[in-house]
N, C-alpha and C. Protein backbone atom coordinates (compact mmCIF):
# COMPACT_ATOMS: atom_id res chain seq x y z
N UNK A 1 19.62 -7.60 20.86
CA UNK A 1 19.30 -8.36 19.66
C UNK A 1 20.61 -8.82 19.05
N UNK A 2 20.76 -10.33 18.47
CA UNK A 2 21.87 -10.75 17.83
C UNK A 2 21.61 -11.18 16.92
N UNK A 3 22.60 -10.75 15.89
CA UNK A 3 22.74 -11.23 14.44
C UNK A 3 23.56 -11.92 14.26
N UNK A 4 23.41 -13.27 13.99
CA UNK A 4 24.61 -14.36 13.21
C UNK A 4 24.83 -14.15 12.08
N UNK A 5 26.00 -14.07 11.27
CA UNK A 5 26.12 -13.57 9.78
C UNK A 5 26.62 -15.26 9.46
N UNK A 6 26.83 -15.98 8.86
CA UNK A 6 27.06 -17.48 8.38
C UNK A 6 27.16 -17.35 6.87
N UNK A 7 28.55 -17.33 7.02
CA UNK A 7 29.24 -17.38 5.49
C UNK A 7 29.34 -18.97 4.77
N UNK A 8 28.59 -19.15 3.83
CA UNK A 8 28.48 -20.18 3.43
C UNK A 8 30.00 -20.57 2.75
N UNK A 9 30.61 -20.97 2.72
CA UNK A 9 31.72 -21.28 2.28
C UNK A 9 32.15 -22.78 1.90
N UNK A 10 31.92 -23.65 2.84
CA UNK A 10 32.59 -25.48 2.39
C UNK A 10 30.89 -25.86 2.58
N UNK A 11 30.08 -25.79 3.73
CA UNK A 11 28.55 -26.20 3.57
C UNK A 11 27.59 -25.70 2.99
N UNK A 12 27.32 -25.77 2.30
CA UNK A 12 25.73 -25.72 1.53
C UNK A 12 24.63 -25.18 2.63
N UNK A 13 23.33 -24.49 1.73
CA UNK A 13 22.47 -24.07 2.68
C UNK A 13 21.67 -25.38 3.32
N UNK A 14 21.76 -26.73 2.67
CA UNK A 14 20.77 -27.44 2.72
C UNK A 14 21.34 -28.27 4.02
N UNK A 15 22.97 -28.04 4.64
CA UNK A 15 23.30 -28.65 5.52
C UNK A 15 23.62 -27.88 6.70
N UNK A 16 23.45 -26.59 6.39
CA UNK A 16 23.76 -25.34 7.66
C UNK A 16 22.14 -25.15 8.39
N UNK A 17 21.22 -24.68 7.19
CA UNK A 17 19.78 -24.08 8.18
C UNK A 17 19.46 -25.20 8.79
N UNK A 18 19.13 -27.19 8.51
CA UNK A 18 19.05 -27.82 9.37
C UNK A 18 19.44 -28.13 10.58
N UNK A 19 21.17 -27.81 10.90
CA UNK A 19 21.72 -27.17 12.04
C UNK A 19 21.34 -26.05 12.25
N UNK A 20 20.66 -25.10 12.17
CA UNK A 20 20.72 -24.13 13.25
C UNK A 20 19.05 -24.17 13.72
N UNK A 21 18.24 -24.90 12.62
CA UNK A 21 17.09 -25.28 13.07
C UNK A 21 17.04 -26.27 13.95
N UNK A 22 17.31 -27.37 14.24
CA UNK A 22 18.15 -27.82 15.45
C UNK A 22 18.21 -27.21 16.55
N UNK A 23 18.84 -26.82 16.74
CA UNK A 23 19.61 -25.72 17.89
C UNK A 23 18.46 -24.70 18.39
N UNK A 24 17.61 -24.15 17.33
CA UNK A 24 16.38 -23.43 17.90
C UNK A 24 15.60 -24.19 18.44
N UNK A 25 14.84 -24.88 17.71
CA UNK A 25 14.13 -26.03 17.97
C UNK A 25 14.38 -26.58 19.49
N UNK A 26 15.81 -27.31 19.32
CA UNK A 26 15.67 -28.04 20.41
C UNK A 26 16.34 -27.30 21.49
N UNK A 27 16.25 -25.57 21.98
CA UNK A 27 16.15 -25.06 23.00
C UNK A 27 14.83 -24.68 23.36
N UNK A 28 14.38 -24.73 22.56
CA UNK A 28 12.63 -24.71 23.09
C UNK A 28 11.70 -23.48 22.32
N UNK A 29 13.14 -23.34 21.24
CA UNK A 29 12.25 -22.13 20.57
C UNK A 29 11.80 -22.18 19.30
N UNK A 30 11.42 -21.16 18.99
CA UNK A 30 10.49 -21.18 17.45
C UNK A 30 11.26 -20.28 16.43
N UNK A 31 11.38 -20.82 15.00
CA UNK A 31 12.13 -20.19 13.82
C UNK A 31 11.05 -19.68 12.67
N UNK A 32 11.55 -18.87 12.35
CA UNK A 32 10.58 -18.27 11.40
C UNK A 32 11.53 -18.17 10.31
N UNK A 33 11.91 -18.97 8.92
CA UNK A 33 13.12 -19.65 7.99
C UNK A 33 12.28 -18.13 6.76
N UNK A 34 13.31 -17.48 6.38
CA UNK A 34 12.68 -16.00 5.24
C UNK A 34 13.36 -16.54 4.43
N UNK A 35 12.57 -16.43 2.70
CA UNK A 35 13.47 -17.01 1.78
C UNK A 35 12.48 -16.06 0.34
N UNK A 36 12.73 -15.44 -0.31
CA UNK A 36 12.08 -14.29 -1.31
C UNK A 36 11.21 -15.28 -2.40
N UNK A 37 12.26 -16.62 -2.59
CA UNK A 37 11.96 -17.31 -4.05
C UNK A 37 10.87 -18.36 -3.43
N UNK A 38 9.95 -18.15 -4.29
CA UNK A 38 8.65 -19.80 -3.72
C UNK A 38 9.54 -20.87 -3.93
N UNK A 39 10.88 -21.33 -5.11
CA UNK A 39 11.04 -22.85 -5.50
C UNK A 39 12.04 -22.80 -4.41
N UNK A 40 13.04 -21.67 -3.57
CA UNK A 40 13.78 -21.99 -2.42
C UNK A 40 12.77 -22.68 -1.46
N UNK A 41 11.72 -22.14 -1.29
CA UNK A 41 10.79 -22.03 -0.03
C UNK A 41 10.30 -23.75 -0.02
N UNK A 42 9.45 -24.09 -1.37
CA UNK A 42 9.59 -25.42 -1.58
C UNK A 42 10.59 -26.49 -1.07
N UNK A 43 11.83 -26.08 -1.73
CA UNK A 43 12.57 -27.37 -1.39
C UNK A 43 13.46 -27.19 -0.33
N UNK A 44 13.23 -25.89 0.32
CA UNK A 44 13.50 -25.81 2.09
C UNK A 44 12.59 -26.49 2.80
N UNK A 45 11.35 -26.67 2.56
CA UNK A 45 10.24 -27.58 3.22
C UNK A 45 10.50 -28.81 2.78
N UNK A 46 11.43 -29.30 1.69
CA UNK A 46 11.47 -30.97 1.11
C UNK A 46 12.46 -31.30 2.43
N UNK A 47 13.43 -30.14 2.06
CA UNK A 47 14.48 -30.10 2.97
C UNK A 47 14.49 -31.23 4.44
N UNK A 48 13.54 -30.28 4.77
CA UNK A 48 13.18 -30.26 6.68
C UNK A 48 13.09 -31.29 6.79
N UNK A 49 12.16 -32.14 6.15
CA UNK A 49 11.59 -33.48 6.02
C UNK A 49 12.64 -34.89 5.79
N UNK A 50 13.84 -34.39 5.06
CA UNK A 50 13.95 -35.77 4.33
C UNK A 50 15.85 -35.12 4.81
N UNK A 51 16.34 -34.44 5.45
CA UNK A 51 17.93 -33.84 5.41
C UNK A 51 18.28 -35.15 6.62
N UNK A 52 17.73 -35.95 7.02
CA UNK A 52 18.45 -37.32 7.89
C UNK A 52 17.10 -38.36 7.89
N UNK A 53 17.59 -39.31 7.67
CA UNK A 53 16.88 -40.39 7.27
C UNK A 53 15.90 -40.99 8.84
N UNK A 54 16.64 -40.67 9.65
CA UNK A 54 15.72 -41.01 10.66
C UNK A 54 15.44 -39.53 11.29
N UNK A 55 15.08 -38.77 11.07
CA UNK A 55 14.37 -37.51 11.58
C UNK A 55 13.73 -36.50 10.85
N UNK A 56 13.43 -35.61 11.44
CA UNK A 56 12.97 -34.59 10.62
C UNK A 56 12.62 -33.45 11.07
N UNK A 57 12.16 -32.49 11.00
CA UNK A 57 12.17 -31.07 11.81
C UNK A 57 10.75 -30.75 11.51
N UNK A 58 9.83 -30.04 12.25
CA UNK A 58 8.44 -30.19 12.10
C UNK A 58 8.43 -28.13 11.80
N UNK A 59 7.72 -28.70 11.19
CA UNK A 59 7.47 -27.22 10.00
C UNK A 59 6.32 -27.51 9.15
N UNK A 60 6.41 -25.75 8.41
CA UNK A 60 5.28 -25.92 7.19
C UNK A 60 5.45 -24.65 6.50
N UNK A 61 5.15 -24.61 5.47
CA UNK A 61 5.38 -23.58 4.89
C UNK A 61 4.03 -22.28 5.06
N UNK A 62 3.95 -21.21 5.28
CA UNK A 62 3.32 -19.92 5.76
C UNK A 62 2.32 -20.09 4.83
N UNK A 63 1.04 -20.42 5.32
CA UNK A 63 -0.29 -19.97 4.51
C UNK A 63 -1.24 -21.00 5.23
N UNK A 64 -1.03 -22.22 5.77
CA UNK A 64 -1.64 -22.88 6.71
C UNK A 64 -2.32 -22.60 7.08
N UNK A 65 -3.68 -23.49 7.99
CA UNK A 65 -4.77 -23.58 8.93
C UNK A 65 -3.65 -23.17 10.53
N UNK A 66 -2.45 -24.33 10.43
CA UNK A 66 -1.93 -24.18 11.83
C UNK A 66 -0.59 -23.14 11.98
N UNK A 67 -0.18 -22.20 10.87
CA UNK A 67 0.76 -21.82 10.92
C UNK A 67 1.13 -21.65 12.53
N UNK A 68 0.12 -20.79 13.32
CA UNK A 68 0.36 -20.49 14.64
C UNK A 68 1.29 -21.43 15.39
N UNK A 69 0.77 -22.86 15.09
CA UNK A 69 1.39 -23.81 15.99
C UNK A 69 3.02 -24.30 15.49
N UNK A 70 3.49 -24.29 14.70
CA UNK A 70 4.25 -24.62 14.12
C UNK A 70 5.84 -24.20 14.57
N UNK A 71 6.38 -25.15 14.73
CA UNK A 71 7.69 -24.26 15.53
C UNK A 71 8.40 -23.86 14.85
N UNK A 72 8.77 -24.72 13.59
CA UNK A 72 9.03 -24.03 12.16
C UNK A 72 8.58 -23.42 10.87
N UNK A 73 8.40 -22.07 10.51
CA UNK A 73 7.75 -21.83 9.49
C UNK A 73 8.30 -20.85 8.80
N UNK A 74 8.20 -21.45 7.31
CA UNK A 74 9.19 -21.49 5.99
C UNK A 74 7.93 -20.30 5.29
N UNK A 75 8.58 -18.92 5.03
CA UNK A 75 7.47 -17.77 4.55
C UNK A 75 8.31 -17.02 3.73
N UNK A 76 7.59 -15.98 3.01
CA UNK A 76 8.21 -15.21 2.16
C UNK A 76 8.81 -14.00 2.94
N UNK A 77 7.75 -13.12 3.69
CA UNK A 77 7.97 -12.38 4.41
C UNK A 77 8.10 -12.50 6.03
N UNK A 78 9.04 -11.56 6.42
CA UNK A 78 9.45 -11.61 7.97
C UNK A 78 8.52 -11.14 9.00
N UNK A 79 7.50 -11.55 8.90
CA UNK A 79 6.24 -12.22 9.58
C UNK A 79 6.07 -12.88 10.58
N UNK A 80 6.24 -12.77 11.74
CA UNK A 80 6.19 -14.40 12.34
C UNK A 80 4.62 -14.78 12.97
N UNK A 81 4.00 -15.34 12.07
CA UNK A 81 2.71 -15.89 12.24
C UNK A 81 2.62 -17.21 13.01
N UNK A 82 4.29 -17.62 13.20
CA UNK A 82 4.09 -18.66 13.95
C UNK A 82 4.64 -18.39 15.92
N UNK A 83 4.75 -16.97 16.18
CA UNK A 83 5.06 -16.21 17.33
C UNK A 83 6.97 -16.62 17.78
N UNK A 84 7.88 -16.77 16.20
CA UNK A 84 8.96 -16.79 16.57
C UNK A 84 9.82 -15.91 17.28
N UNK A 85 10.94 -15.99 17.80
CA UNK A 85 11.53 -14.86 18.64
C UNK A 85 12.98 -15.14 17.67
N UNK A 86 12.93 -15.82 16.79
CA UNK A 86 14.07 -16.29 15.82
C UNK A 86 14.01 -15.95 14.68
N UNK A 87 14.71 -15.52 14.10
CA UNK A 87 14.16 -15.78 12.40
C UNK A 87 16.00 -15.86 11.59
N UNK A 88 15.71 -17.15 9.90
CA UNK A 88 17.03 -17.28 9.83
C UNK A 88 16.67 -16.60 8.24
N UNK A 89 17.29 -15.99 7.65
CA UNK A 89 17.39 -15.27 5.95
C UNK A 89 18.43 -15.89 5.76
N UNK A 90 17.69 -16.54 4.85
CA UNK A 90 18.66 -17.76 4.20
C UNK A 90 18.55 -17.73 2.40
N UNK A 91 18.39 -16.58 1.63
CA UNK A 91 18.40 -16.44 0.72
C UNK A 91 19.76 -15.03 0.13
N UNK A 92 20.47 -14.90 1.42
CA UNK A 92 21.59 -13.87 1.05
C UNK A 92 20.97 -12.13 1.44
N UNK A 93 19.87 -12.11 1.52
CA UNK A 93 19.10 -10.94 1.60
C UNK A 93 18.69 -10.42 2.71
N UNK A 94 19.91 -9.39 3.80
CA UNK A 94 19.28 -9.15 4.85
C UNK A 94 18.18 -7.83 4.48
N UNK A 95 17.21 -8.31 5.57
CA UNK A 95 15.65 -7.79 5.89
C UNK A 95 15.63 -6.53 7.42
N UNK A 96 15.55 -5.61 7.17
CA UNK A 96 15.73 -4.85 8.42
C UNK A 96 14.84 -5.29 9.81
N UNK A 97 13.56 -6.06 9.21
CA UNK A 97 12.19 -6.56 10.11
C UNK A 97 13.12 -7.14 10.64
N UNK A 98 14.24 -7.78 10.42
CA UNK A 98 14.63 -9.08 11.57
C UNK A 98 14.70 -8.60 12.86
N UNK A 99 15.35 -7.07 12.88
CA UNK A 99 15.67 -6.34 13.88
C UNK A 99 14.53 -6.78 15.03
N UNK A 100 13.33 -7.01 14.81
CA UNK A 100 12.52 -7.30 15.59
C UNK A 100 12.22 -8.71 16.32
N UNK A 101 13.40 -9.33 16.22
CA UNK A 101 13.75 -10.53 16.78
C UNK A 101 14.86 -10.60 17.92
N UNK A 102 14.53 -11.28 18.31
CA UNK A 102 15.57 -11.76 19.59
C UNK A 102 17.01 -11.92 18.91
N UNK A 103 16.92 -13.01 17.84
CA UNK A 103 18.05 -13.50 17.33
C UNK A 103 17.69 -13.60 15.52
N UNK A 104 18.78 -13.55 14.64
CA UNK A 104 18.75 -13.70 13.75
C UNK A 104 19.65 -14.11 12.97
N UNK A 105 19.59 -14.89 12.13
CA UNK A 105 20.41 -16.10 11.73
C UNK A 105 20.59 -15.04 9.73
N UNK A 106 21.74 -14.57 9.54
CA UNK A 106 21.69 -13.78 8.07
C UNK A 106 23.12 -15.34 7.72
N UNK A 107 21.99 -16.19 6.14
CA UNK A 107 22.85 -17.45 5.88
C UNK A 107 23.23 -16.86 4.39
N UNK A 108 24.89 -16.34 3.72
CA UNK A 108 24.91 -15.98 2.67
C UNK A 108 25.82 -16.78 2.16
N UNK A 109 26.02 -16.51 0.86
CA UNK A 109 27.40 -17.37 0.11
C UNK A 109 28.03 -16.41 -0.67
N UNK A 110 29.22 -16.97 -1.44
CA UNK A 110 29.82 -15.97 -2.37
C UNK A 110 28.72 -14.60 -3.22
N UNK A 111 28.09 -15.47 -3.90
CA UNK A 111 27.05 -14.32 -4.75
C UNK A 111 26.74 -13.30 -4.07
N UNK A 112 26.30 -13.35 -2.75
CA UNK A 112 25.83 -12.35 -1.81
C UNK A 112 26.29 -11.27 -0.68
N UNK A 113 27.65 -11.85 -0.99
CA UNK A 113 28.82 -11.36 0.01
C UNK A 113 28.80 -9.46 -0.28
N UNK A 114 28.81 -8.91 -1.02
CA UNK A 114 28.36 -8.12 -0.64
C UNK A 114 27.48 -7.09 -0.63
N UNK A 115 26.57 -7.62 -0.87
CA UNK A 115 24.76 -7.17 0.25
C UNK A 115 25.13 -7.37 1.90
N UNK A 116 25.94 -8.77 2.40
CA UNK A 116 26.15 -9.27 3.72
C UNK A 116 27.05 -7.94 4.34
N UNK A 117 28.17 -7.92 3.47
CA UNK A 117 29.14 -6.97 4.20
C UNK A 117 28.60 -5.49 4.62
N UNK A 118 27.68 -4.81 3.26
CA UNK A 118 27.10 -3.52 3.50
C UNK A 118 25.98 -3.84 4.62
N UNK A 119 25.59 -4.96 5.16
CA UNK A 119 24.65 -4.96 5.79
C UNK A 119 25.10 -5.30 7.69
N UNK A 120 26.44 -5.85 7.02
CA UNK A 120 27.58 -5.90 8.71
C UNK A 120 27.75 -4.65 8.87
N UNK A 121 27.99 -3.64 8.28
CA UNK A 121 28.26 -2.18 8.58
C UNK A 121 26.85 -1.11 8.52
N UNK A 122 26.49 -2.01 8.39
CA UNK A 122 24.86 -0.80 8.65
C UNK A 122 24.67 -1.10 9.70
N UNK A 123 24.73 -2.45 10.46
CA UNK A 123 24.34 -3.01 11.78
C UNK A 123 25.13 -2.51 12.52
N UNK A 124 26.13 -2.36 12.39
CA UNK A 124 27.55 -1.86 13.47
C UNK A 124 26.84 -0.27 13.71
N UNK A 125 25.97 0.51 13.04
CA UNK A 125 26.05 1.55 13.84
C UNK A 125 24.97 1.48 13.94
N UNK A 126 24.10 0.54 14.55
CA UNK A 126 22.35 0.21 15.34
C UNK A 126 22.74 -0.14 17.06
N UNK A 127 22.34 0.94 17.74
CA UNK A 127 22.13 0.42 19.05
C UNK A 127 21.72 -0.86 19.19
N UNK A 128 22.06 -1.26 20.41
CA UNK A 128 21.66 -2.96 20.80
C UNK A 128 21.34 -3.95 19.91
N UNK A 129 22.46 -3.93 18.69
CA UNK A 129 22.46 -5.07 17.59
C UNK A 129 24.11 -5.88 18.03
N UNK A 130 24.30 -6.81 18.50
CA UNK A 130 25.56 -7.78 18.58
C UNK A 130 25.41 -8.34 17.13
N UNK A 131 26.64 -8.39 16.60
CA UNK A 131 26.97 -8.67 15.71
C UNK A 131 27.86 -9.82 15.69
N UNK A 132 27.65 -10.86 14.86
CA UNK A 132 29.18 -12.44 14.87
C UNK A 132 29.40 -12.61 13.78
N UNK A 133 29.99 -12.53 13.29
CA UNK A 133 30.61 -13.21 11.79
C UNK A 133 31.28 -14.80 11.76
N UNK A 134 30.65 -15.76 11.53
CA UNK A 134 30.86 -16.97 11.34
C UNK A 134 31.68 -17.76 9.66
N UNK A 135 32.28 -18.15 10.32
CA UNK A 135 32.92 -18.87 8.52
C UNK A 135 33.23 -20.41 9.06
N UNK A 136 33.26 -21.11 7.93
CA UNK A 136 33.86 -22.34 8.41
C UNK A 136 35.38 -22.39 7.75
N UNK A 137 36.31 -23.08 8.81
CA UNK A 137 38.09 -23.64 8.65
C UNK A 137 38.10 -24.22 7.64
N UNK A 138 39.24 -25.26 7.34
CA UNK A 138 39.73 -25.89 6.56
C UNK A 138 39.44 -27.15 6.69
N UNK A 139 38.78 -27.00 8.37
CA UNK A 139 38.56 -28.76 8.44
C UNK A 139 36.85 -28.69 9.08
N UNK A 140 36.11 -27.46 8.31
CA UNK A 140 34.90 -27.71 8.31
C UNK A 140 33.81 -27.45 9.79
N UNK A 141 34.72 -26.94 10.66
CA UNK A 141 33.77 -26.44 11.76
C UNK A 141 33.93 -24.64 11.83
N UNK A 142 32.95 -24.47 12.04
CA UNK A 142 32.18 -22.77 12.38
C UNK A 142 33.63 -22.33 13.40
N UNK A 143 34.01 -20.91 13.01
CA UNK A 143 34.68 -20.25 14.20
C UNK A 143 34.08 -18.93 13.92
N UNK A 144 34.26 -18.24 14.78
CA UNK A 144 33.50 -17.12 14.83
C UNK A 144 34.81 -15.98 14.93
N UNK A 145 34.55 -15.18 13.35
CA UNK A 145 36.02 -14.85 12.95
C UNK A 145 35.99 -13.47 13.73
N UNK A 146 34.88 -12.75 13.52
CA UNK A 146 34.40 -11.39 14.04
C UNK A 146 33.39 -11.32 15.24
């Protein structure tokens, strides 16, 4: 199981989870996006829709007729009703359920830094958890510091 830690630092959440939803998406897999607050959850679903003028990322927010089908789905809890093997916490708040994913995407910023850090060192002593610590440079691309 791998955990991405993604230190928000020069990008915003509203320009990072569309990249990494991306990247799930278009390997053929399914995201399950955890966020605690309904008005995050909202305008993470405005998000999906409207973050590039000619595209959009196909989602819905958790309570649906089709949640099942959905390759993206935006929920309170770490649930995956839509049969993800992904899930990204994108509200600063790691969730231990993630553990039950293939991969997991933990998206924090300053405010949250450390909940993130006590939660890099709780993971460091979990069998079969890989751990990455991501930040972005000076000139705005991801290196993977840890």
């Amino acid at each position: 199981m791998q955990v991405d830690f993604y230190h928000l630092t020069l990008a915003p959440l509203d320009r990072v989870l569309p990249s990494v939803a991306e990247k799930v998406l278009g390997s053929g897999g399914r995201l399950l996006i955890v966020a605690g607050d309904p008005a995050l959850r909202t305008r993470l679903d405005q998000l999906l829709w409207t973050y590039q003028p000619a595209s959009f990322l196909p989602h819905a927010q958790e309570g649906g007729d089709w949640d099942a089908e959905q390759p993206a789905l935006i929920a309170e809890a770490v649930t995956p009703a839509n049969g993800a093997r992904n899930v990204a916490l994108v509200d600063g708040v790691w969730r231990d359920e993630a553990l039950a994913f293939e991969r997991a995407f933990h998206l924090f910023d300053e405010e949250s830094i450390g909940a993130a850090r006590a939660a890099w060192r709780a993971l460091g002593e979990r069998d079969g958890v890989e751990r990455r610590y991501w930040r972005q440079d000076e000139n705005g691309r991801w290196a993977q510091v840890a």
